[in-house]
N, C-alpha and C. Protein backbone atom coordinates (compact mmCIF):
# COMPACT_ATOMS: atom_id res chain seq x y z
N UNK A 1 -8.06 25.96 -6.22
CA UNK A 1 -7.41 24.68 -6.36
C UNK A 1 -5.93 24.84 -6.00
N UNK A 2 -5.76 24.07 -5.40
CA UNK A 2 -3.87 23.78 -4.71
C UNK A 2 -3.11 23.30 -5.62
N UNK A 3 -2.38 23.89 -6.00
CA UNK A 3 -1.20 23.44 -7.25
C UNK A 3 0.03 22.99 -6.46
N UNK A 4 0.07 23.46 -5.19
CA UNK A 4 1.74 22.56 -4.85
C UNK A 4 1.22 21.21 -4.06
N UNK A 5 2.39 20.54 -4.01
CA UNK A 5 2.09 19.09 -3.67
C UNK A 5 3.34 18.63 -2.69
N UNK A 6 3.63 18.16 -1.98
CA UNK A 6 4.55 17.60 -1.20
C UNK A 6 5.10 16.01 -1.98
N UNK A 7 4.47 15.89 -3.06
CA UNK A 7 4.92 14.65 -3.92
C UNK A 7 4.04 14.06 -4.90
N UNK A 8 4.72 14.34 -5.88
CA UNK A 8 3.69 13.68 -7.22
C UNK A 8 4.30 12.18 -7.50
N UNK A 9 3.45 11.49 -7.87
CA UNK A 9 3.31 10.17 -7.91
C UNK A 9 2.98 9.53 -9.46
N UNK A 10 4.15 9.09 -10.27
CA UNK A 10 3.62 9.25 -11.46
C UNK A 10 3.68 7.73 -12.01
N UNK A 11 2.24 7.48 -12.56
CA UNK A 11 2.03 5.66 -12.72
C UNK A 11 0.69 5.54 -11.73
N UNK A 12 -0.19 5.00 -12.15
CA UNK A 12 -1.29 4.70 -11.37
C UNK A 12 -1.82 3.71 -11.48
N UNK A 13 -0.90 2.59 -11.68
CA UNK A 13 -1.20 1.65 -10.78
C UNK A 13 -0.94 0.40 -9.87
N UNK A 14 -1.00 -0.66 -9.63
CA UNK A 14 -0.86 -1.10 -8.10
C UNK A 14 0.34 -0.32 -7.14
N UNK A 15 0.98 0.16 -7.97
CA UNK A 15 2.12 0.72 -6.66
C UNK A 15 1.66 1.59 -6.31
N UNK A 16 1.59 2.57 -7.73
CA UNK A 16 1.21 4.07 -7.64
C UNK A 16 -0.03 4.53 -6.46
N UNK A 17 -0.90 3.64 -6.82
CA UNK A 17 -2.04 3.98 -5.90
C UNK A 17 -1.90 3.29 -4.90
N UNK A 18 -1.15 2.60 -4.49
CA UNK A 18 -1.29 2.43 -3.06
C UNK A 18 -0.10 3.56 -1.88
N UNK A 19 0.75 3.76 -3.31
CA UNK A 19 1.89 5.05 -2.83
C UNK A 19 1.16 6.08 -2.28
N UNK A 20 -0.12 6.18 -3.06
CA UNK A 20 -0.81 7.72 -3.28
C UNK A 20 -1.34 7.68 -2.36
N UNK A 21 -2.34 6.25 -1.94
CA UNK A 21 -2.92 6.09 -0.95
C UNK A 21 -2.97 6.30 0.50
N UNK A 22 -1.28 5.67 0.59
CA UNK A 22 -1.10 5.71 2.21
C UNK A 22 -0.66 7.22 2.44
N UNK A 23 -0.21 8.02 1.62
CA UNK A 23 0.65 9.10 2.01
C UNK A 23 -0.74 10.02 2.01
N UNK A 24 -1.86 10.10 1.43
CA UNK A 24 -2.36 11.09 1.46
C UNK A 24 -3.17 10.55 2.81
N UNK A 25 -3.10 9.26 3.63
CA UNK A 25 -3.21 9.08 4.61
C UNK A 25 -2.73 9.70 5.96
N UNK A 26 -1.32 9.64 5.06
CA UNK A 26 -0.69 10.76 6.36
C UNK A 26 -0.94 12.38 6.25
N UNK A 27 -1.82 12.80 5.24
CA UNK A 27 -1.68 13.64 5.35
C UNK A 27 -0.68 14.58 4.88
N UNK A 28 -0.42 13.75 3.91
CA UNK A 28 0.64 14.36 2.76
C UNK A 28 -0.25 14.67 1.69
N UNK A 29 0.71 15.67 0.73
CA UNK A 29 -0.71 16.81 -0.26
C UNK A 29 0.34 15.89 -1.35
N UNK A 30 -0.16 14.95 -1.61
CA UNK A 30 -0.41 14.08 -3.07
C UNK A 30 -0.70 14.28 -4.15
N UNK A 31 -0.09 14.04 -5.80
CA UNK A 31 -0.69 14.33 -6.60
C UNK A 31 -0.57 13.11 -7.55
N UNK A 32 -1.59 12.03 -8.01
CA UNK A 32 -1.30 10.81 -8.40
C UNK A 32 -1.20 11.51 -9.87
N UNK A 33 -0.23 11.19 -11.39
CA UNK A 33 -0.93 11.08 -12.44
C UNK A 33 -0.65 10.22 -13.25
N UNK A 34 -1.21 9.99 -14.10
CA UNK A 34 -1.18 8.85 -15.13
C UNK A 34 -1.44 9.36 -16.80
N UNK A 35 -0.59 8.31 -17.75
CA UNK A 35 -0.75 8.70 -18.98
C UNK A 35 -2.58 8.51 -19.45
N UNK A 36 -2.78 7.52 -19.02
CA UNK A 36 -4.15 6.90 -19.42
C UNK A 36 -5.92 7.93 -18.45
N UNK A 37 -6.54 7.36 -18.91
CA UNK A 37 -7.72 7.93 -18.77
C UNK A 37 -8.45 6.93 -17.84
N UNK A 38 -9.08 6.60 -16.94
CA UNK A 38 -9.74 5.66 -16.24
C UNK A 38 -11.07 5.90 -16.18
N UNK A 39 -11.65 4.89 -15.65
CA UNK A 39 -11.31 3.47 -15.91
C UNK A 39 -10.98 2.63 -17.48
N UNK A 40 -9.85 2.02 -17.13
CA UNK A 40 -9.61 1.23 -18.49
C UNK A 40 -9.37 -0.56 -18.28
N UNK A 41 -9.83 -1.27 -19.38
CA UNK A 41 -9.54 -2.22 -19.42
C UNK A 41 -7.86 -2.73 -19.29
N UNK A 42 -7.95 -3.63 -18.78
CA UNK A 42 -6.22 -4.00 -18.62
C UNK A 42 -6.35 -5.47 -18.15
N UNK A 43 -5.52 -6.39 -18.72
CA UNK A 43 -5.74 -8.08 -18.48
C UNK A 43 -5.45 -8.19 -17.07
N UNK A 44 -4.87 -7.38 -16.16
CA UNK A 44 -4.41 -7.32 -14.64
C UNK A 44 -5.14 -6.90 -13.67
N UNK A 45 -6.48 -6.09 -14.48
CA UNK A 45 -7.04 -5.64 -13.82
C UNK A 45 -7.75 -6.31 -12.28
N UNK A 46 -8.10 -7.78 -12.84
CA UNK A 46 -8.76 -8.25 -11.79
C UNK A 46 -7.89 -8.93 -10.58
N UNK A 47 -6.82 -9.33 -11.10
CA UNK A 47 -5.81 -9.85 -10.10
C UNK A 47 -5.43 -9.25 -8.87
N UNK A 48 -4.87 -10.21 -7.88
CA UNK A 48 -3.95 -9.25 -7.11
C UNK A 48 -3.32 -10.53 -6.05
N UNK A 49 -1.83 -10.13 -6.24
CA UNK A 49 -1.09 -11.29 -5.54
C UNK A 49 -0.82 -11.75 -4.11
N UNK A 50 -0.37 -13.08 -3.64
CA UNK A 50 -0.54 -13.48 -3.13
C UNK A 50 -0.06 -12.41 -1.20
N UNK A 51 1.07 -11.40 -2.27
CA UNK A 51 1.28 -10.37 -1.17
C UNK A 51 0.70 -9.30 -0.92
N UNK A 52 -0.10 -8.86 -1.98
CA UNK A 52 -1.16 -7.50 -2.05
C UNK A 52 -2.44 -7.98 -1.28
N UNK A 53 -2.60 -9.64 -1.29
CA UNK A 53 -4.08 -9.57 -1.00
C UNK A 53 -3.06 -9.63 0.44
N UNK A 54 -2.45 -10.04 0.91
CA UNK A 54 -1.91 -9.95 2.72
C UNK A 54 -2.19 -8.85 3.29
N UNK A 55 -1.63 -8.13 2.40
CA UNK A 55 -1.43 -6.33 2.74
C UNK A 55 -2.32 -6.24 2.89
N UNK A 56 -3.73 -6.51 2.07
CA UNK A 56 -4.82 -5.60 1.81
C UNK A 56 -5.43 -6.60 3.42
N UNK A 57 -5.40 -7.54 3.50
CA UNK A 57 -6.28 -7.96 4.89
C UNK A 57 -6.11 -7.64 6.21
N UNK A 58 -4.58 -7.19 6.12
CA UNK A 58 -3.77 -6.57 7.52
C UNK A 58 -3.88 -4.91 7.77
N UNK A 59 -4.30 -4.58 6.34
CA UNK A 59 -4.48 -3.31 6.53
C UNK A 59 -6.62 -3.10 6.89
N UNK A 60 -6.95 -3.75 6.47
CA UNK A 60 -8.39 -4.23 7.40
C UNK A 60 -8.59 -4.70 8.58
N UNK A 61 -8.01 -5.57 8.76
CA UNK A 61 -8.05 -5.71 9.99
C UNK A 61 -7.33 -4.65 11.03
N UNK A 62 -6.31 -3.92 11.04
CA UNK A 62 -5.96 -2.55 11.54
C UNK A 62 -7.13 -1.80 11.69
N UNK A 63 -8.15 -1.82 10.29
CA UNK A 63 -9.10 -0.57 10.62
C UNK A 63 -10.19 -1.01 12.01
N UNK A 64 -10.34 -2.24 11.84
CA UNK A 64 -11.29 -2.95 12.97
C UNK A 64 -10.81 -2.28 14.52
């Protein structure tokens, strides 16, 4: 197991994981962590705003 990381990422979630996301995209050695245990309930869980869902369709449509 690889213990060094080119960037730890601490908070997991909406930023965190999309931080974690794109970089280990590039091919960066990532290390996401968080206080909590997952999956957990959270009132936010299901949401996502009017700029995340943009992101998230432009970054789909890229994969096309």
């Amino acid at each position: 197991m690889d213990l060094e990381y080119d960037v730890i990422v601490v908070g997991a979630g909406p930023a965190g994981s999309s931080a974690s996301y794109f970089l280990g995209n590039e091919g960066i050695n990532t290390l996401l962590l968080d206080k909590e245990q997952f999956p957990r309930q959270k009132l936010c869980s299901g949401g996502i705003s009017p700029r995340g869902l943009k992101t998230l369709i432009e970054y789909l449509a890229f994969l096309d």
